[in-house]
N, C-alpha and C. Protein backbone atom coordinates (compact mmCIF):
# COMPACT_ATOMS: atom_id res chain seq x y z
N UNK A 1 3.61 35.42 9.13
CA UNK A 1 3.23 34.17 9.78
C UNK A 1 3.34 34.37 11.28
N UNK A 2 2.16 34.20 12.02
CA UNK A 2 2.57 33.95 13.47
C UNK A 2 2.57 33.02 14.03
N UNK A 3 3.67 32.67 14.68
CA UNK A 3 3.79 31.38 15.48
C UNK A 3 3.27 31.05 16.72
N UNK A 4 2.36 30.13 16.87
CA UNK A 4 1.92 30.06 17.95
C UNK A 4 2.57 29.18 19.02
N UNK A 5 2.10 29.59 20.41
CA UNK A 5 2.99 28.46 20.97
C UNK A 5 2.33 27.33 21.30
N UNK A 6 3.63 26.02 21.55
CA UNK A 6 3.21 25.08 21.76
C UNK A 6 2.60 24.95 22.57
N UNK A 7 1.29 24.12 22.21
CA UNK A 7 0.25 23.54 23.18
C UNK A 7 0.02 22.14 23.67
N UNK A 8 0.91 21.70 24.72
CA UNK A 8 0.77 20.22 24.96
C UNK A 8 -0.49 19.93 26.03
N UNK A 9 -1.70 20.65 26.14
CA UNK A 9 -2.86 20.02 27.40
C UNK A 9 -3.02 18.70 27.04
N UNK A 10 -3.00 18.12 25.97
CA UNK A 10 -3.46 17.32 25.17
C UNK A 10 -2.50 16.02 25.31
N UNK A 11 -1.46 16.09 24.65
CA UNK A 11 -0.22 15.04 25.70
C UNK A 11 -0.52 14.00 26.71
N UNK A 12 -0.35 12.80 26.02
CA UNK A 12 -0.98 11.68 26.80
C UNK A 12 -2.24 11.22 26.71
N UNK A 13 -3.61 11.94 26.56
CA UNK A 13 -5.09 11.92 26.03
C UNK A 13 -4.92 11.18 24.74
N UNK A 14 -6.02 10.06 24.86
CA UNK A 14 -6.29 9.12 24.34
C UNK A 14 -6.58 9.70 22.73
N UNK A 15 -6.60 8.76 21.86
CA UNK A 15 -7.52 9.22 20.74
C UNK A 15 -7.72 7.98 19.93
N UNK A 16 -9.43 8.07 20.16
CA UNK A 16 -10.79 6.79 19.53
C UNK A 16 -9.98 5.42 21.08
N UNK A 17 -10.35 6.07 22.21
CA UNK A 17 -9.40 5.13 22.92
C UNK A 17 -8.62 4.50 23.22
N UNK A 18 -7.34 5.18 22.25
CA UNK A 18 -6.32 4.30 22.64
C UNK A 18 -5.42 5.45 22.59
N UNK A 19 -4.15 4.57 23.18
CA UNK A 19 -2.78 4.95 24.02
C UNK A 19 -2.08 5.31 23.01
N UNK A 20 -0.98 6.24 22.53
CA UNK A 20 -0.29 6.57 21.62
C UNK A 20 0.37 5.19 21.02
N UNK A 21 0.72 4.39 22.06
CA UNK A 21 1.47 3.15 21.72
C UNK A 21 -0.23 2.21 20.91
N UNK A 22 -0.95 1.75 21.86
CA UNK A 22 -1.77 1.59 21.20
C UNK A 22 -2.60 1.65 19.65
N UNK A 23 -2.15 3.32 19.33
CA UNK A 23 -2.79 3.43 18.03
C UNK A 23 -1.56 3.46 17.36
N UNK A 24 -0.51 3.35 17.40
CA UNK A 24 0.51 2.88 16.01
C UNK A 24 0.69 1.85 15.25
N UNK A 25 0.72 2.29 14.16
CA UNK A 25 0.27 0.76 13.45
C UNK A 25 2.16 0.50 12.97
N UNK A 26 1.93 -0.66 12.58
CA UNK A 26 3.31 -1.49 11.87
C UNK A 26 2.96 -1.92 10.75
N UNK A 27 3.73 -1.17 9.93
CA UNK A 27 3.41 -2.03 8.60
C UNK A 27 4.03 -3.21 8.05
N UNK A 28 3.30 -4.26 7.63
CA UNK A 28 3.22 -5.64 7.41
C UNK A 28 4.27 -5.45 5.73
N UNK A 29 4.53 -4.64 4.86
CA UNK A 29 5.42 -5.03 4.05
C UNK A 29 5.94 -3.82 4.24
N UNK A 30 7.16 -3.91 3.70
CA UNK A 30 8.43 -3.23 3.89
C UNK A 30 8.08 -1.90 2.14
N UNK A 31 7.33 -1.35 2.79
CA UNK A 31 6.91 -0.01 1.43
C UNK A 31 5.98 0.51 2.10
N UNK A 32 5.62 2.13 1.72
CA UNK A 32 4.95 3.19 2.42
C UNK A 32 3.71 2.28 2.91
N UNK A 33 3.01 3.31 4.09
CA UNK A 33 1.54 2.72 3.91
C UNK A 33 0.81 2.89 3.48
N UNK A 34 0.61 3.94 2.20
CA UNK A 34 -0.72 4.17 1.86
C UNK A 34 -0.88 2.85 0.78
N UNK A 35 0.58 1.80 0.75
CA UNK A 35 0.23 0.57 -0.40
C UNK A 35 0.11 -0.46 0.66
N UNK A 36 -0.12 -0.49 1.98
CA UNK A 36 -0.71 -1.74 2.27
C UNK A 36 -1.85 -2.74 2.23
N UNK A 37 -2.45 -1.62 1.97
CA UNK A 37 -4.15 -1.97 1.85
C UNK A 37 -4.16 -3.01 0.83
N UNK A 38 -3.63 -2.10 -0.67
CA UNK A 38 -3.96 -2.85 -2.13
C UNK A 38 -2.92 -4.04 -1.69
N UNK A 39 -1.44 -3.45 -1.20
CA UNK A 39 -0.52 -4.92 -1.72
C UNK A 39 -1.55 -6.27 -0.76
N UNK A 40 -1.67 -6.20 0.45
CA UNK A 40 -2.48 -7.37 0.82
C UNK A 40 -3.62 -7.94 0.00
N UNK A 41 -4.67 -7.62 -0.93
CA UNK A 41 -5.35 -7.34 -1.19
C UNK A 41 -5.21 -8.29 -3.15
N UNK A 42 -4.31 -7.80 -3.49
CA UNK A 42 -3.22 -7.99 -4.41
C UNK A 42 -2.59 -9.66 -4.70
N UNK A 43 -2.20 -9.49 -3.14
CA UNK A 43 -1.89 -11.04 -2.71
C UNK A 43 -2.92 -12.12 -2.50
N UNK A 44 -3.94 -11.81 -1.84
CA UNK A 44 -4.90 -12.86 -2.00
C UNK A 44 -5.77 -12.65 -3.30
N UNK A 45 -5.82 -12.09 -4.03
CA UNK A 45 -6.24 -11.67 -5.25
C UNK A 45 -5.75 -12.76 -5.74
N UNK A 46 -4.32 -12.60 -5.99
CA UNK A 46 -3.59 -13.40 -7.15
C UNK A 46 -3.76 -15.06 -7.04
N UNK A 47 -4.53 -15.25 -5.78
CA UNK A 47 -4.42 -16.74 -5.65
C UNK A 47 -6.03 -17.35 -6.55
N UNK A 48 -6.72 -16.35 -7.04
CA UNK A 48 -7.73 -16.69 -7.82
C UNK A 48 -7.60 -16.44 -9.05
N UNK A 49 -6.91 -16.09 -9.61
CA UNK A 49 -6.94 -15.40 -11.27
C UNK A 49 -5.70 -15.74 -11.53
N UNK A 50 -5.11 -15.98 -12.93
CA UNK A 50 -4.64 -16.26 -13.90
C UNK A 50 -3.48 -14.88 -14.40
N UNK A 51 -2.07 -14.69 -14.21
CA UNK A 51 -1.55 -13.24 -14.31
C UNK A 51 -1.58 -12.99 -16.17
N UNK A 52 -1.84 -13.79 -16.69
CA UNK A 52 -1.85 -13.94 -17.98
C UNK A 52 -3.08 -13.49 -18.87
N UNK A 53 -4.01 -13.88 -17.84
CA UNK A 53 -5.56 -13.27 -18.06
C UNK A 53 -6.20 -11.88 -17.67
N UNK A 54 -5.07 -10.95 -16.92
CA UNK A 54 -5.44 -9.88 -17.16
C UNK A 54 -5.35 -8.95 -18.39
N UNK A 55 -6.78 -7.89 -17.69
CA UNK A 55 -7.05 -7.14 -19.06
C UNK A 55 -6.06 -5.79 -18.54
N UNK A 56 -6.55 -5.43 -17.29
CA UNK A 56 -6.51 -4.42 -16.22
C UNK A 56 -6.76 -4.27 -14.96
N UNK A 57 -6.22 -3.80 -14.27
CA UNK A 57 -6.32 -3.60 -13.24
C UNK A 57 -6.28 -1.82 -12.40
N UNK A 58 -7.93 -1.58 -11.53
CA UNK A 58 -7.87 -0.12 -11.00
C UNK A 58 -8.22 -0.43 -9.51
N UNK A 59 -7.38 0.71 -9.08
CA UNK A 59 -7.02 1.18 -7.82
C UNK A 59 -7.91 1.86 -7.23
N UNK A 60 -8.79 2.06 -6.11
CA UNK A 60 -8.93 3.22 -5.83
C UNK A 60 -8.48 3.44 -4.81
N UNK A 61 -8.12 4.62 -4.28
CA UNK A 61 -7.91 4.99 -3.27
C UNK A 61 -8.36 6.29 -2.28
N UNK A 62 -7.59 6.96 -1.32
CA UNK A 62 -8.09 8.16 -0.46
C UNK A 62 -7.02 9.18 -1.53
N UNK A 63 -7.33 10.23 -1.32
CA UNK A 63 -6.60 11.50 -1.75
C UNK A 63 -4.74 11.50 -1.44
N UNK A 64 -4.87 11.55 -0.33
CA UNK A 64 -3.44 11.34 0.48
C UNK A 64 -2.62 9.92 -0.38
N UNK A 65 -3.50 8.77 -0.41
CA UNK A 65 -2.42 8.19 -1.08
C UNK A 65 -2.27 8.01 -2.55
N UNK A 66 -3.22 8.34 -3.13
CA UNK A 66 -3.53 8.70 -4.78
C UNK A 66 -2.29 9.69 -5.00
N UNK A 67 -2.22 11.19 -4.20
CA UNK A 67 -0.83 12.04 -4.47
C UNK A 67 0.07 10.98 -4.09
N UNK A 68 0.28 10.51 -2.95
CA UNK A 68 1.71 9.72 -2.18
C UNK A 68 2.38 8.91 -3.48
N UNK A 69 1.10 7.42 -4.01
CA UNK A 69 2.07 6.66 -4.37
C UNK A 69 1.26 6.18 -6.17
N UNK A 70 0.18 7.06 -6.13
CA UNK A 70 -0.51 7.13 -7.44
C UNK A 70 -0.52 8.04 -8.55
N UNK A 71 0.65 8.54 -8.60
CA UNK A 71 0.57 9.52 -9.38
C UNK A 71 0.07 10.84 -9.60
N UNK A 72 -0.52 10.77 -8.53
CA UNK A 72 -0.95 12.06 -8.16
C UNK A 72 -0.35 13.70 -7.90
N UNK A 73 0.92 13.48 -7.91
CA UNK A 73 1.46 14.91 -7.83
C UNK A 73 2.06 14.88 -9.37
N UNK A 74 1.83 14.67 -10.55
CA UNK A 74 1.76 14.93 -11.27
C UNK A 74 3.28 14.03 -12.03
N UNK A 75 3.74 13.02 -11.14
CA UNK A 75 4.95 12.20 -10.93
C UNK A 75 4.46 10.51 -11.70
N UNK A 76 3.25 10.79 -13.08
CA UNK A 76 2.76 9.15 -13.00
C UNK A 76 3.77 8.81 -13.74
N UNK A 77 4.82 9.52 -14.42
CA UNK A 77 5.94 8.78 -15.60
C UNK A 77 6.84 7.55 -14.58
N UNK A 78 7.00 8.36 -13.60
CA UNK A 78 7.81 7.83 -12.24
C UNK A 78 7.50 6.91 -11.77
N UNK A 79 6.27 7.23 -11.19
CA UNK A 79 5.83 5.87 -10.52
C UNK A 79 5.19 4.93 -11.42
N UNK A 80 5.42 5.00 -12.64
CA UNK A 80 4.77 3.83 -13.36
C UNK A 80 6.45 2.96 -14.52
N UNK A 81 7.96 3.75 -13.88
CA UNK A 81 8.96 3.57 -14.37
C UNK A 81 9.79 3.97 -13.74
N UNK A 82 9.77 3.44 -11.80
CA UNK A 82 10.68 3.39 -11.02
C UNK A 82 11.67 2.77 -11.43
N UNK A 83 12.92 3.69 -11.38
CA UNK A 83 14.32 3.47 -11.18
C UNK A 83 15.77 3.18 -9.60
N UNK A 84 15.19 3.80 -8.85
CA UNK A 84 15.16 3.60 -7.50
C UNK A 84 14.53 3.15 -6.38
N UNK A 85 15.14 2.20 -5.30
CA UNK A 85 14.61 1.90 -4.27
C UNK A 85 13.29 3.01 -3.81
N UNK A 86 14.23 4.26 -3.68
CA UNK A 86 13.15 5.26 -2.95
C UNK A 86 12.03 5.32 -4.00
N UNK A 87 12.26 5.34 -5.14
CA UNK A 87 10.90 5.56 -5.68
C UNK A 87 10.26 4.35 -5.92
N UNK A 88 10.64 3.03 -5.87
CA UNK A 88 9.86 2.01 -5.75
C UNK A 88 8.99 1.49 -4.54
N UNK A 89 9.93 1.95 -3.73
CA UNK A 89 8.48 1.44 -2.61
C UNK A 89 7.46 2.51 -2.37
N UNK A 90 7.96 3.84 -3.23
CA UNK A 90 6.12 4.84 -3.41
C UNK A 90 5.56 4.53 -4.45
N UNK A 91 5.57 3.61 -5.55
CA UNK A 91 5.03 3.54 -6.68
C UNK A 91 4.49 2.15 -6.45
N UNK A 92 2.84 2.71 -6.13
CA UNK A 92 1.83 1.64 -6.35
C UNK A 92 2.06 0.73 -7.37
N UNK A 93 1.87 1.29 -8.43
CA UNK A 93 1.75 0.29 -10.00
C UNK A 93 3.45 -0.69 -9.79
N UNK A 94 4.31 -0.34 -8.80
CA UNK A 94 5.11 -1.20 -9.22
C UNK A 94 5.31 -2.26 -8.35
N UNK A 95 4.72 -2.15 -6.92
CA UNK A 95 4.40 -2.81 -5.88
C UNK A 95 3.00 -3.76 -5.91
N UNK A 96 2.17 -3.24 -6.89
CA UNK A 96 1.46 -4.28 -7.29
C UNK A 96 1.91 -4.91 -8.34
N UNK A 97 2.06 -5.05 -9.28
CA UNK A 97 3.01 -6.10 -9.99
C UNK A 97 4.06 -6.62 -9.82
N UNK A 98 4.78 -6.24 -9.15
CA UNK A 98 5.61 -7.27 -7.57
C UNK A 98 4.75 -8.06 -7.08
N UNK A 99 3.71 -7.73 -6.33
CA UNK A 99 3.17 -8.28 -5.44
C UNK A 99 2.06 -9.68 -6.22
N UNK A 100 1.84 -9.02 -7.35
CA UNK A 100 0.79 -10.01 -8.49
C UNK A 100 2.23 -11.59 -8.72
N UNK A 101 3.58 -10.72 -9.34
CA UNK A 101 4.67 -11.93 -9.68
C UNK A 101 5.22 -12.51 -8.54
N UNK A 102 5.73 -11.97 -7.85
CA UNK A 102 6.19 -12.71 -6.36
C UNK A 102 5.51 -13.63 -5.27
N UNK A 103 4.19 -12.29 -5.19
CA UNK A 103 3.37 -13.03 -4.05
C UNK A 103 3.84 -12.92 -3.01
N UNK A 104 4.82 -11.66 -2.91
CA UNK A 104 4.71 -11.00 -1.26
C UNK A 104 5.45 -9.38 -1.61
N UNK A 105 5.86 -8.91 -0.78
CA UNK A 105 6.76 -7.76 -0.90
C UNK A 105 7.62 -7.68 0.52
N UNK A 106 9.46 -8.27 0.06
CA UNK A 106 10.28 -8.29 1.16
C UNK A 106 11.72 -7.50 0.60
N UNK A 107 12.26 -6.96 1.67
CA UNK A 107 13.48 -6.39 1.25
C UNK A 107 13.88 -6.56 -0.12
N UNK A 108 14.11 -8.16 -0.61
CA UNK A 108 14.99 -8.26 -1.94
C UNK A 108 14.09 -7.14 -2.92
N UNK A 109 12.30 -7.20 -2.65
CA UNK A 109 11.72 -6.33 -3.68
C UNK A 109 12.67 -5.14 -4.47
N UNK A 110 13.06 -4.67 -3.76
CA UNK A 110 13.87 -2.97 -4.11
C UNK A 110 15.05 -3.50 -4.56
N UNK A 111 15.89 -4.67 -4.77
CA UNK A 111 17.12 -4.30 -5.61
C UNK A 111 17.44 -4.06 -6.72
N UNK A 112 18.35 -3.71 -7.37
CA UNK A 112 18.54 -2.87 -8.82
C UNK A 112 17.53 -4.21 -10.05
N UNK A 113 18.25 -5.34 -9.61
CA UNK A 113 17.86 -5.85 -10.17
C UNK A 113 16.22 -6.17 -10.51
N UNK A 114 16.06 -6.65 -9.06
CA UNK A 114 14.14 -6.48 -9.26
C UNK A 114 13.75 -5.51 -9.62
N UNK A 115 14.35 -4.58 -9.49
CA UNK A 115 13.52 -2.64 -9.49
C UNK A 115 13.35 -2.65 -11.15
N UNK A 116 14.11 -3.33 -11.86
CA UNK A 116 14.57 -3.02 -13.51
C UNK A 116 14.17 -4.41 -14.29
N UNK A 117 13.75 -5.42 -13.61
CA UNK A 117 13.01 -6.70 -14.46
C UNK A 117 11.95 -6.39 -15.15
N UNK A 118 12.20 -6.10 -16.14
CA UNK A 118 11.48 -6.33 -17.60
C UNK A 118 10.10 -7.41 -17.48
N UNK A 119 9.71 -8.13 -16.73
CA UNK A 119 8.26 -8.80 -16.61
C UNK A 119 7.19 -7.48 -15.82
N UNK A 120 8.21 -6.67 -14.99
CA UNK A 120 7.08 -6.14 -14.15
C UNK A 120 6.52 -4.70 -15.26
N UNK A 121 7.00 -4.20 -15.74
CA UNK A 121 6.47 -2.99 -16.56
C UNK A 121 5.36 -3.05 -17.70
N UNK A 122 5.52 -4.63 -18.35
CA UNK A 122 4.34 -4.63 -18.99
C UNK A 122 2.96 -4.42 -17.91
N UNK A 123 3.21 -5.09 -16.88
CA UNK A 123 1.75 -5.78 -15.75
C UNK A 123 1.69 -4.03 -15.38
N UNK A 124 2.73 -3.41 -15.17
CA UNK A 124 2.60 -1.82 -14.46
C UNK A 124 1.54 -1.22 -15.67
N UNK A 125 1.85 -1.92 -16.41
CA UNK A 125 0.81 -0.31 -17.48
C UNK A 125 -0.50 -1.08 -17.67
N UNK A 126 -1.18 -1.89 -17.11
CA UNK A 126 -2.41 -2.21 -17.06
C UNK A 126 -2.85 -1.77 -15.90
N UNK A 127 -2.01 -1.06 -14.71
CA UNK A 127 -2.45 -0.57 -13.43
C UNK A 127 -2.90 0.41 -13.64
N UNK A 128 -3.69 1.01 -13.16
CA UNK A 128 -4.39 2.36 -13.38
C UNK A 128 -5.05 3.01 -11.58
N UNK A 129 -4.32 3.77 -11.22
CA UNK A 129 -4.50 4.46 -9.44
C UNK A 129 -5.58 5.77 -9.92
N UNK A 130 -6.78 5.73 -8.94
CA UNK A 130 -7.31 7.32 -9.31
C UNK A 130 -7.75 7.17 -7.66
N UNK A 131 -8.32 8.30 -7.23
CA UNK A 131 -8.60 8.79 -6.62
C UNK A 131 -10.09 9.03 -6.25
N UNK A 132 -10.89 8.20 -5.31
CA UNK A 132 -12.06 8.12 -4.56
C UNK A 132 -12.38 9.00 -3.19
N UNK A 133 -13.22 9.97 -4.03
CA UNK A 133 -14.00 10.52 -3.13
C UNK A 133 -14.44 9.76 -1.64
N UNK A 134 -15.40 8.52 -2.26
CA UNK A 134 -15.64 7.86 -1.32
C UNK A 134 -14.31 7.49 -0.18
N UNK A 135 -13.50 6.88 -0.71
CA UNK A 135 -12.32 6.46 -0.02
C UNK A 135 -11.78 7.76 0.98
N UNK A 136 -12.10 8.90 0.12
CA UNK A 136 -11.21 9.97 0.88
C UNK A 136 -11.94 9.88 2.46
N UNK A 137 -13.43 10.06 1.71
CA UNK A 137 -14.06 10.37 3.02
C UNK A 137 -13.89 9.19 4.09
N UNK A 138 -14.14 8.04 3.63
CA UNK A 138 -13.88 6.58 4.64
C UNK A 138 -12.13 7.13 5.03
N UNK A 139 -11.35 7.54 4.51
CA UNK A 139 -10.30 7.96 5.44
C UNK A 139 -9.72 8.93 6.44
N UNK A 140 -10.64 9.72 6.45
CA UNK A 140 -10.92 10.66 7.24
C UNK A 140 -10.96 10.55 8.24
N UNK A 141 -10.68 11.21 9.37
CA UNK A 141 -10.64 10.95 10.99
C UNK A 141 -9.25 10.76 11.84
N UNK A 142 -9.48 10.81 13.01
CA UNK A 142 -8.16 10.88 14.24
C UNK A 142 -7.44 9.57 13.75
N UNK A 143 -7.82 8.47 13.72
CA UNK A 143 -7.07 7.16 12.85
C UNK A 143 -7.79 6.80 11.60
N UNK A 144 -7.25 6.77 10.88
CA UNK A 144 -7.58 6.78 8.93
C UNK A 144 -7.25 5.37 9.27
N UNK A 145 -7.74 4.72 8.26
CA UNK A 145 -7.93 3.64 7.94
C UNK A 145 -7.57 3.12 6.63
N UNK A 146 -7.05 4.21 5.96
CA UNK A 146 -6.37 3.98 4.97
C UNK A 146 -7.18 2.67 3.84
N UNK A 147 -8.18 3.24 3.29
CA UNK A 147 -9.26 2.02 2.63
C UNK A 147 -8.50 2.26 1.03
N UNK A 148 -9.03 1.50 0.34
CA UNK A 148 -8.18 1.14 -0.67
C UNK A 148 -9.77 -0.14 -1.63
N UNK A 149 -10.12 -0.16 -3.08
CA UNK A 149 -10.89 -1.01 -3.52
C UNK A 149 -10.37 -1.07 -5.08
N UNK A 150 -9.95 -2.46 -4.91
CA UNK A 150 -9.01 -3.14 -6.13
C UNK A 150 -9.74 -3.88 -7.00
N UNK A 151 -9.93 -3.42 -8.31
CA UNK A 151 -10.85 -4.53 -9.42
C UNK A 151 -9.67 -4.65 -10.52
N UNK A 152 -9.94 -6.51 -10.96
CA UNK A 152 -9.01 -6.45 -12.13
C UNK A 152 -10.49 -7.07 -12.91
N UNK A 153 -10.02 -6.70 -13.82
CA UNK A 153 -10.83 -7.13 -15.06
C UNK A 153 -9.89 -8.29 -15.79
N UNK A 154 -10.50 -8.70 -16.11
CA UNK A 154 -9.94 -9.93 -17.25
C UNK A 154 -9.97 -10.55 -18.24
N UNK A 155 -9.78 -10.51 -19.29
CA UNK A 155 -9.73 -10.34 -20.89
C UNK A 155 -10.87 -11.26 -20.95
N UNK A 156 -11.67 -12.01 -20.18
CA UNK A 156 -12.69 -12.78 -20.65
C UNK A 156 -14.35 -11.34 -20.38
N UNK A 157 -13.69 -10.40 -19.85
CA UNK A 157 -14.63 -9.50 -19.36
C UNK A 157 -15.27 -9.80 -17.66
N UNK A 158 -14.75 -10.71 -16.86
CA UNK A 158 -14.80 -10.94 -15.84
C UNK A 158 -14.17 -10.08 -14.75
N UNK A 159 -15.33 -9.33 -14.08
CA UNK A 159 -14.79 -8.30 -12.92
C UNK A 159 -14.52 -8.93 -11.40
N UNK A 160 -12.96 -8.97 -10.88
CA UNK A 160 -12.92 -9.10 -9.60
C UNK A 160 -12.58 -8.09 -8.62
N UNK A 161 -13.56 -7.45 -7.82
CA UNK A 161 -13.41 -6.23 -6.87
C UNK A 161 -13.47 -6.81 -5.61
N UNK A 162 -12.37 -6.13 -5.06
CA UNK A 162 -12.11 -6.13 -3.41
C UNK A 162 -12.18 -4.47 -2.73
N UNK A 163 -12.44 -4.45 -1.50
CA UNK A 163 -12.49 -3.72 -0.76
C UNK A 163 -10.92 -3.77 -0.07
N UNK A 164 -10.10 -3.45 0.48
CA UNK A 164 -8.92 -3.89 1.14
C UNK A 164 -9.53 -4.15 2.80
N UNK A 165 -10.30 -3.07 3.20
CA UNK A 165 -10.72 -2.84 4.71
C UNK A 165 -9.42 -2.21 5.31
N UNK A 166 -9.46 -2.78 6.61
CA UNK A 166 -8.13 -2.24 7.39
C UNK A 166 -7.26 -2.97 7.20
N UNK A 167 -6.01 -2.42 6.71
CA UNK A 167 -4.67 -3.40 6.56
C UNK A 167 -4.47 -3.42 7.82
N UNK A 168 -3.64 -5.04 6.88
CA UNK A 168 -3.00 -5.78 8.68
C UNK A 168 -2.00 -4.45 8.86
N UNK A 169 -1.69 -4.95 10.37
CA UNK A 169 -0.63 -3.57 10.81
C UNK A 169 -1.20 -2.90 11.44
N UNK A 170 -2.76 -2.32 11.02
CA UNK A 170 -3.28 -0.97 11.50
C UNK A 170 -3.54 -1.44 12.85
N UNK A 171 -3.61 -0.51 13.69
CA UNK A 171 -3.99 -0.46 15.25
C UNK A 171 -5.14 -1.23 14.96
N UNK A 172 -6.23 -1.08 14.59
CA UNK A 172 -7.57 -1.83 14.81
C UNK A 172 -7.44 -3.26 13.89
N UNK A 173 -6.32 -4.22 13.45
CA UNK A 173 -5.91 -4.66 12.74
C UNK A 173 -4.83 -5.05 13.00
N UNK A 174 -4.67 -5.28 14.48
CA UNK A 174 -3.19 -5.33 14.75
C UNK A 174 -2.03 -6.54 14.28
N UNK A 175 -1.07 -6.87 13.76
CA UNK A 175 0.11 -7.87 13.62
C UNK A 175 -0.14 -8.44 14.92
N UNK A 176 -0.14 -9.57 15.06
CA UNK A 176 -0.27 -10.84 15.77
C UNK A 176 1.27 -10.72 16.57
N UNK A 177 1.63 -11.02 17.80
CA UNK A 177 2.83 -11.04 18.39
C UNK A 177 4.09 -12.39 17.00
N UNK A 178 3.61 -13.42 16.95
CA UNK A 178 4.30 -13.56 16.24
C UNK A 178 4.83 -13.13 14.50
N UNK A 179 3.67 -12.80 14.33
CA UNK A 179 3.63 -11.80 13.29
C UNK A 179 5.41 -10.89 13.06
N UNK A 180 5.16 -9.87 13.98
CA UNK A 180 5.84 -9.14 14.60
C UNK A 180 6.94 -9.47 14.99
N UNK A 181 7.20 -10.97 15.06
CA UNK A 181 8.61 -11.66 15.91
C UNK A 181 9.30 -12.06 14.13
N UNK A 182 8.34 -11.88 13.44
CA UNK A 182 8.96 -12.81 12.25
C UNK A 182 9.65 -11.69 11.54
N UNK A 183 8.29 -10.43 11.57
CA UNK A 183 9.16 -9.25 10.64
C UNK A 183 10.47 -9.07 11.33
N UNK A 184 10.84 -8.88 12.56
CA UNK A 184 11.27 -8.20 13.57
C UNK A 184 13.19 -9.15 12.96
N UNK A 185 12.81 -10.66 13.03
CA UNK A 185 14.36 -11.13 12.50
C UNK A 185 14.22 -11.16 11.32
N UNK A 186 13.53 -10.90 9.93
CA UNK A 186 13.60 -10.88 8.95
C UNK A 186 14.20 -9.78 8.69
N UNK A 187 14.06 -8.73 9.34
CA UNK A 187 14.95 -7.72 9.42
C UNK A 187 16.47 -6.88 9.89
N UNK A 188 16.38 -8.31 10.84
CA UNK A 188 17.66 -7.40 11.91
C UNK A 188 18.21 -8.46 11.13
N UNK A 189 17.90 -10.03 11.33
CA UNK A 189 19.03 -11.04 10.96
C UNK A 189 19.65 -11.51 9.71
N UNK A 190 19.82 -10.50 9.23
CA UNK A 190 20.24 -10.56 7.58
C UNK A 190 21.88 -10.92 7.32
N UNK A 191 22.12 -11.11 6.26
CA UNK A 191 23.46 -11.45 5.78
C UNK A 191 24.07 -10.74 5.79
């Protein structure tokens, strides 16, 4: 292996026009980002359909987060029968059925207790994450965009598909200052 040396010319130079500070995004729920897309997505979903009336529900996603939080590294027993915090906030299928019963995703999500409630594992095995070409390519580039397109089907045979677009958070998508003021003590000002 040869090591090359570091090359900082670049340091400080913009990228797709913006400022390092500029292009960082914040993520809007408290779990990786490659699940922000669907969990938003998820959430306004659930305010049209019936959780009782699903048949199924599929994911698609980019490559990067299909391995990350879809089962993709060959980990679907796991992420479809998180036992831990750490592995619950990478396991899509369990952050969307959180997100379908709750109707948000906040700290309490990950405790032993929520992590192990018996309502969410039936809704997990109607989730199904694969992996879109298309998506890969729409994620591609100096800022990814991290795209994400969610259909549930519903035992009447009724298809509802979303696109996610850019999750809130993302630089081009930015959290609203108060936004940001709310995560900001929801976090520090705890019990």
């Amino acid at each position: 292996i040869k090591i090359q040396p570091l090359d900082l010319a670049d340091l400080g130079q913009k990228r797709n026009g913006l400022s390092a500070v500029e292009s960082t995004g914040f993520k809007c729920y408290p779990a990786v980002y490659d699940a922000q897309g669907p969990i938003g997505t998820i959430i306004q979903l659930r305010k049209e359909i019936d959780l009782e009336e699903i048949e199924n529900i599929t994911i698609e996603m980019h490559l990067s987060g299909w391995h990350r939080i879809g089962g993709g590294q060959g980990d679907k027993k796991e992420k479809w029968n998180p036992k831990t915090r750490e592995t619950a906030d990478h396991s899509l299928p369990y952050l969307i059925a959180l997100a379908l019963v709750d109707g948000e995703i906040t700290l309490e999500s990950f405790t032993d207790e929520k992590i192990s409630d018996p309502q969410l594992r039936p809704i997990m095995q109607k989730i199904n994450v694969i992996e879109s070409e298309e998506m890969t390519n729409e994620h591609i580039g100096e800022l990814p965009n991290w795209p994400s397109i969610t259909e549930i089907v519903l035992k009447n045979g009724k298809r509802i598909s979303r696109h996610s677009g850019i999750p809130k958070g993302h630089p081009l998508n930015p959290l609203k200052d108060i936004e940001l003021e709310k995560k900001f003590m929801n976090l520090s000002c705890r019990n």
